[in-house]
PDB file of N, CA and C in Angstrom:
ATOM      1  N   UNK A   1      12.593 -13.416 -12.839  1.00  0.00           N
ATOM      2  CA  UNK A   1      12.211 -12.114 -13.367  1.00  0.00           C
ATOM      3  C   UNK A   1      10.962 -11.640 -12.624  1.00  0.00           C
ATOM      4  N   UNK A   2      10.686 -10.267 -11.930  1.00  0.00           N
ATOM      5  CA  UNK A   2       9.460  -9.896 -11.704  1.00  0.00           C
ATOM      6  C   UNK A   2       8.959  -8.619 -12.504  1.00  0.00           C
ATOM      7  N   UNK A   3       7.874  -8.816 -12.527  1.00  0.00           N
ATOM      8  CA  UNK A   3       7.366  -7.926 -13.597  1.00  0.00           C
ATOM      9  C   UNK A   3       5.793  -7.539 -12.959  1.00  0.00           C
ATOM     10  N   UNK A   4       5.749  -6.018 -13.004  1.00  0.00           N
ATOM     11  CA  UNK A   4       4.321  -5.487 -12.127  1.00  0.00           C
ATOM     12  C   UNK A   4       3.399  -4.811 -13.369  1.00  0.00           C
ATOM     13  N   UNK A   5       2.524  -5.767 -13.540  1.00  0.00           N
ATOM     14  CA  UNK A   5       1.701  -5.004 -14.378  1.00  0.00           C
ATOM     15  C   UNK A   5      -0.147  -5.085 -13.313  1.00  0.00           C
ATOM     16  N   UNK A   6      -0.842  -3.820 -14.439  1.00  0.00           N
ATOM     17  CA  UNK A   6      -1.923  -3.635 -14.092  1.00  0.00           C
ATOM     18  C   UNK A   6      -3.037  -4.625 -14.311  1.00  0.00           C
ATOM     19  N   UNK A   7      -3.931  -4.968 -13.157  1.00  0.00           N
ATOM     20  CA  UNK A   7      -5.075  -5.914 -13.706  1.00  0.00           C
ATOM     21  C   UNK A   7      -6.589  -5.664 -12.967  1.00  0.00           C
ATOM     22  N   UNK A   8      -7.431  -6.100 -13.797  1.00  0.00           N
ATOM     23  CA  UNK A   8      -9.131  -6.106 -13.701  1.00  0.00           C
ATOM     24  C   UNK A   8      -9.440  -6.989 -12.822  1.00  0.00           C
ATOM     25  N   UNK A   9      -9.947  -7.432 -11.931  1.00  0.00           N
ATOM     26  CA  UNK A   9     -10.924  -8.915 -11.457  1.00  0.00           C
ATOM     27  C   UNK A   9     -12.115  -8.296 -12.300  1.00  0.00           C
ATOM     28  N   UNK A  10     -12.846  -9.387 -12.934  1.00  0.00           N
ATOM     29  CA  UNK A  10     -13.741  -9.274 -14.119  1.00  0.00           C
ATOM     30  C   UNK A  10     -14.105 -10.804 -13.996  1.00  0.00           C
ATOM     31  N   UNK A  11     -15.451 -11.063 -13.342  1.00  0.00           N
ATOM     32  CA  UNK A  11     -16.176 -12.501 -13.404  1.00  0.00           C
ATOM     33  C   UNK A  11     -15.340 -14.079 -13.361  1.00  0.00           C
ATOM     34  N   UNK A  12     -15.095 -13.107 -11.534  1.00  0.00           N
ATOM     35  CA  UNK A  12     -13.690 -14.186 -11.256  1.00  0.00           C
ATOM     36  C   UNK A  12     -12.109 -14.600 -12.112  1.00  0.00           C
ATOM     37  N   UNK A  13     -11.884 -13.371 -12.532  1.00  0.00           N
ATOM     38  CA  UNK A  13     -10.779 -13.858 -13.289  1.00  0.00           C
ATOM     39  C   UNK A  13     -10.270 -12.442 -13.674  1.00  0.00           C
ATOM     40  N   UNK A  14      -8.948 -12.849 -13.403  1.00  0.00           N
ATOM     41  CA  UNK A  14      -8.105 -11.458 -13.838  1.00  0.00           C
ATOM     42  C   UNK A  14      -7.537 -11.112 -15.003  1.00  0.00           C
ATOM     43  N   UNK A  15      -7.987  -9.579 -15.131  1.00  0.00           N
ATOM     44  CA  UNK A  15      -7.697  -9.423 -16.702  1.00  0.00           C
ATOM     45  C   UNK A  15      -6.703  -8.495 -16.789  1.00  0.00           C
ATOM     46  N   UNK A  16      -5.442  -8.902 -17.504  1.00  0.00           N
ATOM     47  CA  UNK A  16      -4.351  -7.610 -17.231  1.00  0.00           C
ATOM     48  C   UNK A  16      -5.033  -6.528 -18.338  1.00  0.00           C
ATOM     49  N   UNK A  17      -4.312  -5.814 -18.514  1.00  0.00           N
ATOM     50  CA  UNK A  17      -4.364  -3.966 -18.989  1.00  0.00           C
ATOM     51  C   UNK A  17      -3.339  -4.573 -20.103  1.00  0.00           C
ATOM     52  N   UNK A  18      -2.395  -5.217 -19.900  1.00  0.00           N
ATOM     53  CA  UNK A  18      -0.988  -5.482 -21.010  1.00  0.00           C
ATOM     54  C   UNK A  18      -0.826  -6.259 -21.213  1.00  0.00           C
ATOM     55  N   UNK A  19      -0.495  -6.844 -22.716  1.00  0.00           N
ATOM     56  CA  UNK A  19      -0.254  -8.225 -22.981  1.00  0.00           C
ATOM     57  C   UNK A  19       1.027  -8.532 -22.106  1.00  0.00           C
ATOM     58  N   UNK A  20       1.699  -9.723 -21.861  1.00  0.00           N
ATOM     59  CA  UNK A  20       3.000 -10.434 -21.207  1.00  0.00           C
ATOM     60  C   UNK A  20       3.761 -10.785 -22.169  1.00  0.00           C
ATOM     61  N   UNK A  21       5.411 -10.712 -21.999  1.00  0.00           N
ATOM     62  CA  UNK A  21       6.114 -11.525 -23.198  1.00  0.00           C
ATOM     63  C   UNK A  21       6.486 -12.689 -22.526  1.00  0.00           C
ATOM     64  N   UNK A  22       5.365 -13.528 -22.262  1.00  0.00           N
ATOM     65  CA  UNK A  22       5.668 -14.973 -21.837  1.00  0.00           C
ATOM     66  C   UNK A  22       5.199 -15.570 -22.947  1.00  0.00           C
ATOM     67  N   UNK A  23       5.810 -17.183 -22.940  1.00  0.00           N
ATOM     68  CA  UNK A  23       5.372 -17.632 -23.995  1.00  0.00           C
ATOM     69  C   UNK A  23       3.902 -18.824 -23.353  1.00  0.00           C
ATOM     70  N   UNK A  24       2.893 -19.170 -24.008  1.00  0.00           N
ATOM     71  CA  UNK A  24       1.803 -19.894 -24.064  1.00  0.00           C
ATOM     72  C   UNK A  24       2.072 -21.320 -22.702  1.00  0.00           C
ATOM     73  N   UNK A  25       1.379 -21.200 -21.333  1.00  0.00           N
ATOM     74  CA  UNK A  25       1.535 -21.847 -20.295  1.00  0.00           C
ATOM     75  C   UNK A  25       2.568 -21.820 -19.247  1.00  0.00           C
ATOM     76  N   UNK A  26       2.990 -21.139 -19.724  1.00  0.00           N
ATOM     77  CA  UNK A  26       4.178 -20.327 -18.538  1.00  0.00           C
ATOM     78  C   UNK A  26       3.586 -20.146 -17.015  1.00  0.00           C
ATOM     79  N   UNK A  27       3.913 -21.053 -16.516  1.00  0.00           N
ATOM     80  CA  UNK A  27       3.471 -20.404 -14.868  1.00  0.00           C
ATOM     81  C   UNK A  27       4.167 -19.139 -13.985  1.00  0.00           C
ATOM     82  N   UNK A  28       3.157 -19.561 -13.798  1.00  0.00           N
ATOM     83  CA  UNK A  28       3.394 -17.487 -13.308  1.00  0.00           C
ATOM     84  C   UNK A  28       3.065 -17.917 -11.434  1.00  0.00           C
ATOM     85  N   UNK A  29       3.641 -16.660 -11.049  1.00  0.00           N
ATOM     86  CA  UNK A  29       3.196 -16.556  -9.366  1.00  0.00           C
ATOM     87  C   UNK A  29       2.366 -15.078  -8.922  1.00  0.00           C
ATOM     88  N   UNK A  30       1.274 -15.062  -8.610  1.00  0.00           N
ATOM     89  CA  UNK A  30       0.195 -13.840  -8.704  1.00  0.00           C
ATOM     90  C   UNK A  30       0.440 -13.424  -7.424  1.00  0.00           C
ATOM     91  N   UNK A  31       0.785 -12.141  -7.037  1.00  0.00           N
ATOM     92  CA  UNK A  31       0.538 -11.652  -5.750  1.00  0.00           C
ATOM     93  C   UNK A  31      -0.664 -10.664  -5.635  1.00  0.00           C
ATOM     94  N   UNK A  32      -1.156 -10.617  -5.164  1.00  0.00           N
ATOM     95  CA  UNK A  32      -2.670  -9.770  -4.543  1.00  0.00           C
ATOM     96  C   UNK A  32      -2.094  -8.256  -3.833  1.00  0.00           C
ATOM     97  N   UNK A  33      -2.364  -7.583  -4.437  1.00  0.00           N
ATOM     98  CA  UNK A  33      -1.384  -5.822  -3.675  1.00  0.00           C
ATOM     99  C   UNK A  33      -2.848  -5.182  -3.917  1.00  0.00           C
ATOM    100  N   UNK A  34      -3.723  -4.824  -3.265  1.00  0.00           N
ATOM    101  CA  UNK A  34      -5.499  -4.461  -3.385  1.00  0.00           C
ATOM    102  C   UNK A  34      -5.187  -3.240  -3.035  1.00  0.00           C
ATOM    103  N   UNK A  35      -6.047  -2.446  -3.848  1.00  0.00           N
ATOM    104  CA  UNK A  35      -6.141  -1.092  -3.376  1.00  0.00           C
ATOM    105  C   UNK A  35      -6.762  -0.612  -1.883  1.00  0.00           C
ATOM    106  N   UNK A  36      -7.970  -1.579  -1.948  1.00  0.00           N
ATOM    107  CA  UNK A  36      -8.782  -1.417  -0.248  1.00  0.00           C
ATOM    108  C   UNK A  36      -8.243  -1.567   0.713  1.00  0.00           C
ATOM    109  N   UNK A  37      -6.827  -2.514   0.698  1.00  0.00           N
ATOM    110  CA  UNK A  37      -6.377  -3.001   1.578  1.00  0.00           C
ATOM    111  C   UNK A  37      -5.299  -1.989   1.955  1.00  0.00           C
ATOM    112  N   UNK A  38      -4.800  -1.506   0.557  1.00  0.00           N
ATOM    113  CA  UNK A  38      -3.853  -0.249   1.017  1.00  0.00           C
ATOM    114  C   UNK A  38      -3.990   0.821   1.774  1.00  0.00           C
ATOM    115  N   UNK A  39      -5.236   1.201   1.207  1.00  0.00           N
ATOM    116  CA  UNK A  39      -5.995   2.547   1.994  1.00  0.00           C
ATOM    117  C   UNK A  39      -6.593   2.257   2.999  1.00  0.00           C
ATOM    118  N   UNK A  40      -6.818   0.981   3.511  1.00  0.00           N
ATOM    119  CA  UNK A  40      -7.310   0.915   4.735  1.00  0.00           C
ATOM    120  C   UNK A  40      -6.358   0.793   5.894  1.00  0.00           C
ATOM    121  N   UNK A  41      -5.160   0.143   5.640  1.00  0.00           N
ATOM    122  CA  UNK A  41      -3.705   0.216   6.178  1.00  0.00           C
ATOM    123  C   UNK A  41      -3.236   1.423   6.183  1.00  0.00           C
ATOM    124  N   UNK A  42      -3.106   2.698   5.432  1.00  0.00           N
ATOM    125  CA  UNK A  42      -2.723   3.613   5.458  1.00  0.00           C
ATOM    126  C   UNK A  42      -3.673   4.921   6.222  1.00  0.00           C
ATOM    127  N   UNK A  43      -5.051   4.166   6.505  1.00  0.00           N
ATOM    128  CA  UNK A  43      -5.588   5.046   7.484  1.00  0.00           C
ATOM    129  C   UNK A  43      -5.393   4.792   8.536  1.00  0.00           C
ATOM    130  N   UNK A  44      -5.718   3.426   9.162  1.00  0.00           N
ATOM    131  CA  UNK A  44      -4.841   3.287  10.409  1.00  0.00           C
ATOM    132  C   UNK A  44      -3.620   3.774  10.631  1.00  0.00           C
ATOM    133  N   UNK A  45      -2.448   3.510   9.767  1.00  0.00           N
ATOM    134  CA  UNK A  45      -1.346   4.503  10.251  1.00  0.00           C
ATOM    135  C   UNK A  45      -0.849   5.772  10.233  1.00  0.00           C
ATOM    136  N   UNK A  46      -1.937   6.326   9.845  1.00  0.00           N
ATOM    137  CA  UNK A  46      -2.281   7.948   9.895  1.00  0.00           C
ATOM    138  C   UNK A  46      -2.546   8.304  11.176  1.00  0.00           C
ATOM    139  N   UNK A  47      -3.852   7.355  11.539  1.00  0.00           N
ATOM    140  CA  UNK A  47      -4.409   7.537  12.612  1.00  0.00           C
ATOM    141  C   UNK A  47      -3.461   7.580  13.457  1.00  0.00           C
ATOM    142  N   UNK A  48      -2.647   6.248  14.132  1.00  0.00           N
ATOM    143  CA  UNK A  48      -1.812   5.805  14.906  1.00  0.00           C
ATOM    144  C   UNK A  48      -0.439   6.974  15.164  1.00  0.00           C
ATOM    145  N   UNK A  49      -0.016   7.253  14.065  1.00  0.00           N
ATOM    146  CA  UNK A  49       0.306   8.780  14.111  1.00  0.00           C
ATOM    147  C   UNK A  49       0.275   9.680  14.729  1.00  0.00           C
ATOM    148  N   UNK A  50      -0.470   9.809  14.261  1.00  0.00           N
ATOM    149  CA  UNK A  50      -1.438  11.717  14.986  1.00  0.00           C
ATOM    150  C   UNK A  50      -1.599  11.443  16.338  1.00  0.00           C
ATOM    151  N   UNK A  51      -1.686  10.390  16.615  1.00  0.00           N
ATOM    152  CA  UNK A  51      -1.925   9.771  18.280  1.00  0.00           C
ATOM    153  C   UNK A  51      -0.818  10.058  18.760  1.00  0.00           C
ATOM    154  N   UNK A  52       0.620   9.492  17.979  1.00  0.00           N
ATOM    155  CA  UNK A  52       1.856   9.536  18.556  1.00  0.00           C
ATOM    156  C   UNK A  52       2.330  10.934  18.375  1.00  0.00           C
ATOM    157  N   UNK A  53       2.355  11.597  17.519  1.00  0.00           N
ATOM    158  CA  UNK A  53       2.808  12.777  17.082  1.00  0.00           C
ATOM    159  C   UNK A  53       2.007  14.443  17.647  1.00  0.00           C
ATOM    160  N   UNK A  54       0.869  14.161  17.431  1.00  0.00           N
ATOM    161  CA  UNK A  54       0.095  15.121  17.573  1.00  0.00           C
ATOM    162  C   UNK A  54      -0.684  15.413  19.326  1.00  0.00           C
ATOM    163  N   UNK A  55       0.567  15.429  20.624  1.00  0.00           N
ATOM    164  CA  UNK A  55      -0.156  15.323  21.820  1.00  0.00           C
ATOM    165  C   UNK A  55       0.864  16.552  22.561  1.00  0.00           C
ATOM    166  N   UNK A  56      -0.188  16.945  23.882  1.00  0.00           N
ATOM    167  CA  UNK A  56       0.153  17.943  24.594  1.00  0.00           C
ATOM    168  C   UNK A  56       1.853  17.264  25.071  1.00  0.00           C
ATOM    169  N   UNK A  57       1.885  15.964  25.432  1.00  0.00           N
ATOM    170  CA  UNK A  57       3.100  16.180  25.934  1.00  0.00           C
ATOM    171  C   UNK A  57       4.609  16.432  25.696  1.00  0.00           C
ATOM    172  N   UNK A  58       4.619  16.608  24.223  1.00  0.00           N
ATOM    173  CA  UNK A  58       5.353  16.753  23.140  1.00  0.00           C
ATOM    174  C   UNK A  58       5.336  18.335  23.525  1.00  0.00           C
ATOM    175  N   UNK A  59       5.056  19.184  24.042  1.00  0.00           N
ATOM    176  CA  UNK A  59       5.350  20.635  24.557  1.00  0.00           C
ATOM    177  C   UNK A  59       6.138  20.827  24.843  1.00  0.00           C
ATOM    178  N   UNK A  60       6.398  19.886  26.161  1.00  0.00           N
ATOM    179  CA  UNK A  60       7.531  20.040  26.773  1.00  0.00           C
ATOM    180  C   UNK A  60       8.784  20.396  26.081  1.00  0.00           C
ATOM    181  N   UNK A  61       9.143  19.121  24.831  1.00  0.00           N
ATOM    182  CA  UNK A  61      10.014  19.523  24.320  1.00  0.00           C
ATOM    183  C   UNK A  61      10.624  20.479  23.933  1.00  0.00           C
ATOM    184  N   UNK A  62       9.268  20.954  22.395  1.00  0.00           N
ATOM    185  CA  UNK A  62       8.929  22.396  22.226  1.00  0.00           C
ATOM    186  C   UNK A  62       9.994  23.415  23.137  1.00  0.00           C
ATOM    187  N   UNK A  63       9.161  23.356  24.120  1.00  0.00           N
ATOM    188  CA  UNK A  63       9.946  24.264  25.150  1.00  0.00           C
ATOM    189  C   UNK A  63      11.156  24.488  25.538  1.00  0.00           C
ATOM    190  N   UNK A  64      11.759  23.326  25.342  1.00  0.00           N
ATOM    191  CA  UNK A  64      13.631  22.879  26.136  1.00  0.00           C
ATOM    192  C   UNK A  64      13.766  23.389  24.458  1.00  0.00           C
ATOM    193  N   UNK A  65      13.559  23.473  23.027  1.00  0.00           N
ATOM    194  CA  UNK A  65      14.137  23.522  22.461  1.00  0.00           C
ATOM    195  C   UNK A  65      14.582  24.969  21.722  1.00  0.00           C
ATOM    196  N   UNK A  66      13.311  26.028  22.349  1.00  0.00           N
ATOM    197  CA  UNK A  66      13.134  27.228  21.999  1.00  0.00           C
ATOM    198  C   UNK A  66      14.154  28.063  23.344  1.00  0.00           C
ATOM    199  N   UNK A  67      14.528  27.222  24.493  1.00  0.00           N
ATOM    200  CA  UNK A  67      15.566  27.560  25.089  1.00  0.00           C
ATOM    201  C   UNK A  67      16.726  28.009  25.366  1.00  0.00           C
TER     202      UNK A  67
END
């Protein structure tokens, strides 16, 4: 079963937002999905982008296509 809920880091230790319907010692598997890490990944590929997307030589095309 996977199940995505919201959580705190709060004095080394994570605090969900929602109780779980697990029962008492249930191991669990934690994945780490960070917000900083998102937005910092998603500026680079913005960036990387606009590099690819946003250049004079891409005119050319433009041009053959208004043809």
């Amino acid at each position: 079963m996977i199940t995505t809920v919201d959580a705190v880091y709060e004095d080394g230790k994570l605090v969900l937002q929602q109780p779980l319907p697990l029962p008492e010692h249930a191991r669990v598997r934690v994945t780490i999905d960070s917000d900083l890490e998102r937005e910092a990944w998603l500026r680079v590929s913005e960036e990387s982008l606009k590099r690819v997307w946003e250049n004079s030589s891409d005119d050319v095309f433009n041009d053959l296509l208004e043809k």
